[in-house]
C-alpha atoms as a PDB file:
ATOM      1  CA  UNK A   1       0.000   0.000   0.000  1.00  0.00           C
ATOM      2  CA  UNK A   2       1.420   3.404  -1.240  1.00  0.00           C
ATOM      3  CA  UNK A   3       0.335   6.495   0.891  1.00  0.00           C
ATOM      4  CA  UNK A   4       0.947   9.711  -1.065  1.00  0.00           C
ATOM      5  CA  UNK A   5       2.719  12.518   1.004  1.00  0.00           C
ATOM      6  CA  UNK A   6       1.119  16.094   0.823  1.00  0.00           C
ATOM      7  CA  UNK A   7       3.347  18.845  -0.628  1.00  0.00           C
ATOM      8  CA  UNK A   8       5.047  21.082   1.750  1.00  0.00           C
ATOM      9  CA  UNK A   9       5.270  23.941  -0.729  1.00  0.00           C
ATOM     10  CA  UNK A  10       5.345  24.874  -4.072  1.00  0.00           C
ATOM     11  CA  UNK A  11       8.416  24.335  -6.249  1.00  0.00           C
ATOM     12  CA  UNK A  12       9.031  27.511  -8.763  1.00  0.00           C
ATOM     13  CA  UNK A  13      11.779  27.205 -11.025  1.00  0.00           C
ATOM     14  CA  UNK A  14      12.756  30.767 -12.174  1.00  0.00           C
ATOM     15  CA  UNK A  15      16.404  32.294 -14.378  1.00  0.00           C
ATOM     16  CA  UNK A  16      18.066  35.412 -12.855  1.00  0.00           C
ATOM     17  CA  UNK A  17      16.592  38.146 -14.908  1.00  0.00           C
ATOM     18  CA  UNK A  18      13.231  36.864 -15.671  1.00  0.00           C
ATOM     19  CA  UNK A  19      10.735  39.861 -14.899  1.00  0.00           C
ATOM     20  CA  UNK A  20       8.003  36.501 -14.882  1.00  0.00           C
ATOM     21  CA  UNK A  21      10.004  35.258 -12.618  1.00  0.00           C
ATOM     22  CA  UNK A  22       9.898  38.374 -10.207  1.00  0.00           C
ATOM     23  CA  UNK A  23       6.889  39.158 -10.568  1.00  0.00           C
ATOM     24  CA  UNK A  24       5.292  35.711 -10.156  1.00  0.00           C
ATOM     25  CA  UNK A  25       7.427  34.923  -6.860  1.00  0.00           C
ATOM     26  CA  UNK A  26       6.721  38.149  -5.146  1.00  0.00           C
ATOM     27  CA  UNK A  27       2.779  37.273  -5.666  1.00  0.00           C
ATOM     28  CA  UNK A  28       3.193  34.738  -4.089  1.00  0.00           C
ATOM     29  CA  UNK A  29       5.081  35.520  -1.346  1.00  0.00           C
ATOM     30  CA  UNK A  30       2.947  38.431  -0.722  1.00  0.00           C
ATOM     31  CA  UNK A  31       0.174  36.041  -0.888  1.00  0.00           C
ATOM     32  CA  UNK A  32       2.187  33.517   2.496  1.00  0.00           C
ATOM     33  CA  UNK A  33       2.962  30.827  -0.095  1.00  0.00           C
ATOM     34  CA  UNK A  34       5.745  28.595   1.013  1.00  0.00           C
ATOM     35  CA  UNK A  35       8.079  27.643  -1.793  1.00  0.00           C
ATOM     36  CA  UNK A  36      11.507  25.821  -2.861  1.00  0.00           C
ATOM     37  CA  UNK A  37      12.869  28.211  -5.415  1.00  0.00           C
ATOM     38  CA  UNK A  38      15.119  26.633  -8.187  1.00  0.00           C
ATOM     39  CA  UNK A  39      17.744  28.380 -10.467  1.00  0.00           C
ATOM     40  CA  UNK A  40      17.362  26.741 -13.931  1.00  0.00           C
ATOM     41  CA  UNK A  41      20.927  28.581 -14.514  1.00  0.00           C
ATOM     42  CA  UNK A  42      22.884  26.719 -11.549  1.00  0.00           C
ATOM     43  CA  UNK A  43      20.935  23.665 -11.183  1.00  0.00           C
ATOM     44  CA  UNK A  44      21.060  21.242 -14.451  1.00  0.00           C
ATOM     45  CA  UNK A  45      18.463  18.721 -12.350  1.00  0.00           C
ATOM     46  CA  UNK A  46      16.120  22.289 -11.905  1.00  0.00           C
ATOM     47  CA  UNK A  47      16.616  22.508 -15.576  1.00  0.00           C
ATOM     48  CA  UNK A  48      15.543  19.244 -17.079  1.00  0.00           C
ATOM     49  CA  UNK A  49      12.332  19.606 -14.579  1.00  0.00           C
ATOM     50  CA  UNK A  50      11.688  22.590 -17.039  1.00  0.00           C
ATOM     51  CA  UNK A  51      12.597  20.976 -19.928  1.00  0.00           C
ATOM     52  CA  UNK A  52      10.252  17.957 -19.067  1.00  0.00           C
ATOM     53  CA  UNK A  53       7.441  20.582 -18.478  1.00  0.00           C
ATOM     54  CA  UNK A  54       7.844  22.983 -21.135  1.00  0.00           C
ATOM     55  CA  UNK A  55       8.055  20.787 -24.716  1.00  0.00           C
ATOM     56  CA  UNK A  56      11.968  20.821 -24.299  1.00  0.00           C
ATOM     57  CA  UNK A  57      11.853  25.135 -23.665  1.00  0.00           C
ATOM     58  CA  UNK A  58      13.849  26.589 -20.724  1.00  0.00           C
ATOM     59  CA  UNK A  59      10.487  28.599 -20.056  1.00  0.00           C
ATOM     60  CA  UNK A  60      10.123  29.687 -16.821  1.00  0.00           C
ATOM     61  CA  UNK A  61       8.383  30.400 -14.068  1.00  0.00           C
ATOM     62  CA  UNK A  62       7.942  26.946 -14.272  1.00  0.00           C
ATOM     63  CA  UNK A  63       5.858  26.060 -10.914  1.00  0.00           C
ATOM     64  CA  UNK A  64       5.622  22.043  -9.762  1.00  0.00           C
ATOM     65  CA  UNK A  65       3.048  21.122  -7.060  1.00  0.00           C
ATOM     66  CA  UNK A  66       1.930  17.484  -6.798  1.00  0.00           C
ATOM     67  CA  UNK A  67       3.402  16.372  -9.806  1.00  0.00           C
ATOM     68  CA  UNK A  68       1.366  18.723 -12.119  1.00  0.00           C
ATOM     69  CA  UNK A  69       3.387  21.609 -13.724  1.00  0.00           C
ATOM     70  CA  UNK A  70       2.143  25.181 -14.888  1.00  0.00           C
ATOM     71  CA  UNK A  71       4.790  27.090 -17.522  1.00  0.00           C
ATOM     72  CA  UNK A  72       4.879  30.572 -17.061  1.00  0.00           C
ATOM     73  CA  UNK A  73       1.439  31.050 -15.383  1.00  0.00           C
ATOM     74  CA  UNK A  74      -0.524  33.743 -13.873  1.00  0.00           C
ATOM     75  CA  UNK A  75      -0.532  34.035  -9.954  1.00  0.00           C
ATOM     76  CA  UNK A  76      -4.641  33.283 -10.356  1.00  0.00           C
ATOM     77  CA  UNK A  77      -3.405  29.712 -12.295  1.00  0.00           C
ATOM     78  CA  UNK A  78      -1.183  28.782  -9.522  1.00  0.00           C
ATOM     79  CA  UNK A  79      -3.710  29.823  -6.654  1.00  0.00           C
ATOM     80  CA  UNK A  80      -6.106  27.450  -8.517  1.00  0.00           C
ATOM     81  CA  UNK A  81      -3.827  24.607  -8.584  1.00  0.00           C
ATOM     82  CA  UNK A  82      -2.550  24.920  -5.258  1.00  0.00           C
ATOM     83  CA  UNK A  83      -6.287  24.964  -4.063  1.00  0.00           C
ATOM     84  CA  UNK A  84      -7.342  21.419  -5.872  1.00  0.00           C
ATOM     85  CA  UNK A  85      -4.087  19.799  -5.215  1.00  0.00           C
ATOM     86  CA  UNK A  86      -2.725  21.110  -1.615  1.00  0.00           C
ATOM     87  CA  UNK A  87      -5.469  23.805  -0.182  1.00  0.00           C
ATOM     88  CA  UNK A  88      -3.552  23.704   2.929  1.00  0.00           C
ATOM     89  CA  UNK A  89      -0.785  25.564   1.663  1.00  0.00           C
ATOM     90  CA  UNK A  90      -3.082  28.535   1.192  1.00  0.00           C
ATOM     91  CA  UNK A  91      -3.449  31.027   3.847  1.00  0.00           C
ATOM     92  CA  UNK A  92      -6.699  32.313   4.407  1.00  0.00           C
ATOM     93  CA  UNK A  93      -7.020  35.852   2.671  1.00  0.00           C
ATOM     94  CA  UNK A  94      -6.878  39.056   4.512  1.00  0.00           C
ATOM     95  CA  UNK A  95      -8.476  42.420   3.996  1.00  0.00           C
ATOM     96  CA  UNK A  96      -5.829  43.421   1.890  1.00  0.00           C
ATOM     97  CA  UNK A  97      -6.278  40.944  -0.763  1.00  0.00           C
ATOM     98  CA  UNK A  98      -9.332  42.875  -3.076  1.00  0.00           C
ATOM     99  CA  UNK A  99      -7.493  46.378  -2.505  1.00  0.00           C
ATOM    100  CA  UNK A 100      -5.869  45.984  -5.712  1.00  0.00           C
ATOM    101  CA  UNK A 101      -9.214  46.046  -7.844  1.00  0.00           C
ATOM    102  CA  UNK A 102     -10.064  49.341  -6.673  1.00  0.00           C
ATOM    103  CA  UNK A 103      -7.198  50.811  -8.757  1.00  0.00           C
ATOM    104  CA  UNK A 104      -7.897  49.179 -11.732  1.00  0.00           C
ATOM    105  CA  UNK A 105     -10.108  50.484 -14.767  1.00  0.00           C
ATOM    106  CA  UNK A 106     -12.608  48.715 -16.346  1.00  0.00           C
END
């Protein structure tokens, strides 16, 4: 009998320069998700996970949760992921989180 271990956090693999990258990782930081950040440029392993993911690209952010991958996805995608796969990694939202919307234009 197999028992399948939850994920402790979310696995983003990211290049030094990437504006994605940034941007994607301080979402979710801002947002309290725990992750194990990977540099595709000093970590060949980090790299093939990418390469496995991404049709053979280098495209990142790459995220990995559960065995399921996401290339270059929006903070939203990732939320919904973590939510079906791990919802326990998800902090409960504060006040803060629809503040954005105000500012934007419709």
């Amino acid at each position: 009998m197999t028992t399948e271990t939850k994920p402790e956090a979310l696995d983003v693999y990211w290049r030094p320069g990437c504006m994605f990258c940034s941007s994607l990782k301080r979402s979710l930081k801002r947002r309290g998700v725990p992750m194990r950040l990977h540099n595709i440029w000093d970590d060949p392993e980090a790299a093939t996970v990418v390469r496995a993911a991404a049709r053979g690209n280098e495209t990142v952010p790459t995220v990995v949760i559960g065995g399921e991958a996401l290339v270059n996805p929006t903070p939203q995608a990732v939320e919904a992921l973590i939510a079906r796969i791990a919802p326990e990694l998800l902090p409960p939202r504060t006040d803060r989180a629809g503040r954005r919307k105000f500012w934007r234009r419709r």
